[in-house]
C-alpha atoms as a PDB file:
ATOM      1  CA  UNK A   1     121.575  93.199  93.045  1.00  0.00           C
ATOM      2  CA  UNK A   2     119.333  90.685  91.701  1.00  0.00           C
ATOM      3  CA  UNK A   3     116.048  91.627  89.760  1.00  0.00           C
ATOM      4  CA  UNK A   4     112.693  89.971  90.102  1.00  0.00           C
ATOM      5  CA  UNK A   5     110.103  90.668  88.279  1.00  0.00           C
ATOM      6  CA  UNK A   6     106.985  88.800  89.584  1.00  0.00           C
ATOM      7  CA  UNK A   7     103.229  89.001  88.225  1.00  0.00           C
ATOM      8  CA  UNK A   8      99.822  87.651  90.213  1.00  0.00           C
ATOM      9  CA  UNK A   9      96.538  87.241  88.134  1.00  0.00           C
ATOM     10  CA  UNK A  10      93.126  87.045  89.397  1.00  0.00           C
ATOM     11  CA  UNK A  11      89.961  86.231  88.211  1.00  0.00           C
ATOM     12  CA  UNK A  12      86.487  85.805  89.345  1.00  0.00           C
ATOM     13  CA  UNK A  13      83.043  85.361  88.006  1.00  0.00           C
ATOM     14  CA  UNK A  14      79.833  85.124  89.503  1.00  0.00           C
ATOM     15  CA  UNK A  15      77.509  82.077  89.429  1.00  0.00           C
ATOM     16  CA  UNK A  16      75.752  83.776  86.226  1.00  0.00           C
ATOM     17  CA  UNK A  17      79.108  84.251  84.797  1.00  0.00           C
ATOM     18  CA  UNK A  18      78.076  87.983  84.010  1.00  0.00           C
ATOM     19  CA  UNK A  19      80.495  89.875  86.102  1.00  0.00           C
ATOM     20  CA  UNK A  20      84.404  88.781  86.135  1.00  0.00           C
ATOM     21  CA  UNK A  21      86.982  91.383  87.863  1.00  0.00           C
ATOM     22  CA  UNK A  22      90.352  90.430  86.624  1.00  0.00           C
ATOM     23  CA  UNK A  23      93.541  91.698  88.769  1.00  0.00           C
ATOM     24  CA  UNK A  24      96.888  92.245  87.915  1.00  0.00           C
ATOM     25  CA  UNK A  25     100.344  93.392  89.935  1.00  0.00           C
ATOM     26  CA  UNK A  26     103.643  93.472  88.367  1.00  0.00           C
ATOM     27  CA  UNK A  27     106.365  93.255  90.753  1.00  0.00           C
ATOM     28  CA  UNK A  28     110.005  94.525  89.508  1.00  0.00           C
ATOM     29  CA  UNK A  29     112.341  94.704  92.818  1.00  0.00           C
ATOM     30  CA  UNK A  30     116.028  95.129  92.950  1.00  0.00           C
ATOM     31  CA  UNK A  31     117.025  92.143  95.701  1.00  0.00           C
ATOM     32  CA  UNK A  32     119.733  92.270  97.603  1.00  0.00           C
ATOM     33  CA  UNK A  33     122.643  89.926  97.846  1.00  0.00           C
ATOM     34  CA  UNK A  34     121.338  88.482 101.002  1.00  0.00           C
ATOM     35  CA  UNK A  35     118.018  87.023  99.389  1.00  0.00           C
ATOM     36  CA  UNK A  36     118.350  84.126 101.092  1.00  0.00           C
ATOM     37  CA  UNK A  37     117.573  85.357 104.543  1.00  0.00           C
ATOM     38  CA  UNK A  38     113.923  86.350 103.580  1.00  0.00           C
ATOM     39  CA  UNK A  39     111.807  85.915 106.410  1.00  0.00           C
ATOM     40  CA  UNK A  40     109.393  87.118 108.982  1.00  0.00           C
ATOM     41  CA  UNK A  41     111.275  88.822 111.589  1.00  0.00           C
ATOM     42  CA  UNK A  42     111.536  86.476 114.898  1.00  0.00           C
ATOM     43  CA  UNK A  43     109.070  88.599 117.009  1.00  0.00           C
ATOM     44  CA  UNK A  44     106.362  88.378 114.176  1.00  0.00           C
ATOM     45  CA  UNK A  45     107.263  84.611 113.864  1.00  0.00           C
ATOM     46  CA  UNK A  46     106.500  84.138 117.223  1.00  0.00           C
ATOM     47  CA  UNK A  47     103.436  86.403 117.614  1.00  0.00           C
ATOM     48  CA  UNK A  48     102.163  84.008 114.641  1.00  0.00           C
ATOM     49  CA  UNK A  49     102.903  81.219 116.458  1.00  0.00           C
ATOM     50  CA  UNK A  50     101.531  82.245 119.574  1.00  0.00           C
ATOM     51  CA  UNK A  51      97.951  82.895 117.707  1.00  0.00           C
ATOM     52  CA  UNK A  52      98.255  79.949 115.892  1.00  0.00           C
ATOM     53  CA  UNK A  53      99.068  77.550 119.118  1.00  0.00           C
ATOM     54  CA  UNK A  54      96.099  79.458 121.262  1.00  0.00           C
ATOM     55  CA  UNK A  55      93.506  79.070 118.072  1.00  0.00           C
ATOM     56  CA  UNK A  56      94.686  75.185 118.376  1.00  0.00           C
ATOM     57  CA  UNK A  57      94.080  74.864 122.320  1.00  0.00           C
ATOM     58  CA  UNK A  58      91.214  76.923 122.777  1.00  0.00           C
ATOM     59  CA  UNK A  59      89.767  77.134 119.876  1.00  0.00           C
ATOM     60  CA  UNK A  60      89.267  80.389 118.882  1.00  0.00           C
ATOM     61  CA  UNK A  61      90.503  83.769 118.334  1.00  0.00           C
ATOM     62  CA  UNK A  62      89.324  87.751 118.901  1.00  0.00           C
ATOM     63  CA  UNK A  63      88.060  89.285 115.312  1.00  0.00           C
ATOM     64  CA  UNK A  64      91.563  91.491 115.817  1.00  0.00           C
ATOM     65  CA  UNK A  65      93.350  88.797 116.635  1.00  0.00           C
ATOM     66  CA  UNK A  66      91.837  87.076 113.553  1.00  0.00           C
ATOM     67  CA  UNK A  67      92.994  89.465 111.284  1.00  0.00           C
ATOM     68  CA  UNK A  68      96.218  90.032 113.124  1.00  0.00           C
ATOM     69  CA  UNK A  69      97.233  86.138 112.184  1.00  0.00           C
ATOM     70  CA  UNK A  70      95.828  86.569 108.608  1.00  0.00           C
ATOM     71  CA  UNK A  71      97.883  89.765 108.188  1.00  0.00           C
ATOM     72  CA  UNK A  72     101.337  87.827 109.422  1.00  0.00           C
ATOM     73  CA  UNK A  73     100.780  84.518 107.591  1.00  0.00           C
ATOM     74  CA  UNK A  74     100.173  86.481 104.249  1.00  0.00           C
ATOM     75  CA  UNK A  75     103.353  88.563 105.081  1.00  0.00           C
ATOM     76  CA  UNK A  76     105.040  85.124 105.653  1.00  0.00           C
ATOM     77  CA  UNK A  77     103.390  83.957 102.333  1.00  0.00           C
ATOM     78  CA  UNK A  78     104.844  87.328 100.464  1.00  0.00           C
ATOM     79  CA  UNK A  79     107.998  87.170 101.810  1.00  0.00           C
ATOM     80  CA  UNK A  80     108.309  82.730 100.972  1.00  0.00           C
ATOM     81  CA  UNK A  81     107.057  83.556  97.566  1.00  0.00           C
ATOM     82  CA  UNK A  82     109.745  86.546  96.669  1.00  0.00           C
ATOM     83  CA  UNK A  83     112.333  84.375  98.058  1.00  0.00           C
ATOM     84  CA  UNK A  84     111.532  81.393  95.559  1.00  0.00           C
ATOM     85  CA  UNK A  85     111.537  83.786  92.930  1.00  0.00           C
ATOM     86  CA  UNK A  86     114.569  85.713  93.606  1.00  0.00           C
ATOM     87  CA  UNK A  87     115.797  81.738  94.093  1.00  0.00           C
ATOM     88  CA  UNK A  88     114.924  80.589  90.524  1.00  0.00           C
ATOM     89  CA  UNK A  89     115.837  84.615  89.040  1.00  0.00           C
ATOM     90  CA  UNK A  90     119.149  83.925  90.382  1.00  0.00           C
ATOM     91  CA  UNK A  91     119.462  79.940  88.918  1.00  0.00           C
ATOM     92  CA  UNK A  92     117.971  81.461  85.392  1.00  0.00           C
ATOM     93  CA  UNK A  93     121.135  84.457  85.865  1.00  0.00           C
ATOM     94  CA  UNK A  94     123.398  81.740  86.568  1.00  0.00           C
ATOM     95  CA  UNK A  95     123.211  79.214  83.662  1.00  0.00           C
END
């Protein structure tokens, strides 16, 4: 197994600059051999696709719908960005 340990900062401030909410996750996962094959299942791929393609022809989707294609492309994100991670963990392991 692999281990990635990942961490995602936020910050924001209002236009006064009075208020700033800072955010931080820490991410330590044991990866499996198989790293490589990270990615969205086929059926949610597709789904995706399909909401992507009918926001492009007709222009626009439900609210659910919406949120459905939000919800897949930042699982797609998750799972790209834990791939490139577990990519350059297992480069850094390797030298």
């Amino acid at each position: 197994m692999l281990q990635c340990v990942s961490s995602f900062s936020t910050a924001f401030s209002s236009c006064s600059g009075r208020r700033t909410v800072v955010s931080q996750v820490l991410l330590q996962l044991d990866l499996p051999q198989d790293w490589r094959k990270f990615r969205l299942p086929v059926a949610l791929a597709s789904r995706l696709q399909e909401l992507l393609d009918r926001q492009d022809q007709e222009g626009k989707l439900t609210r659910a719908e919406r949120r459905e294609a939000l919800a897949l492309t930042e699982l797609a994100e998750m799972l790209t960005l834990l791939k490139l991670r577990a990519k350059r963990t297992s480069r850094h392991d390797d030298a």
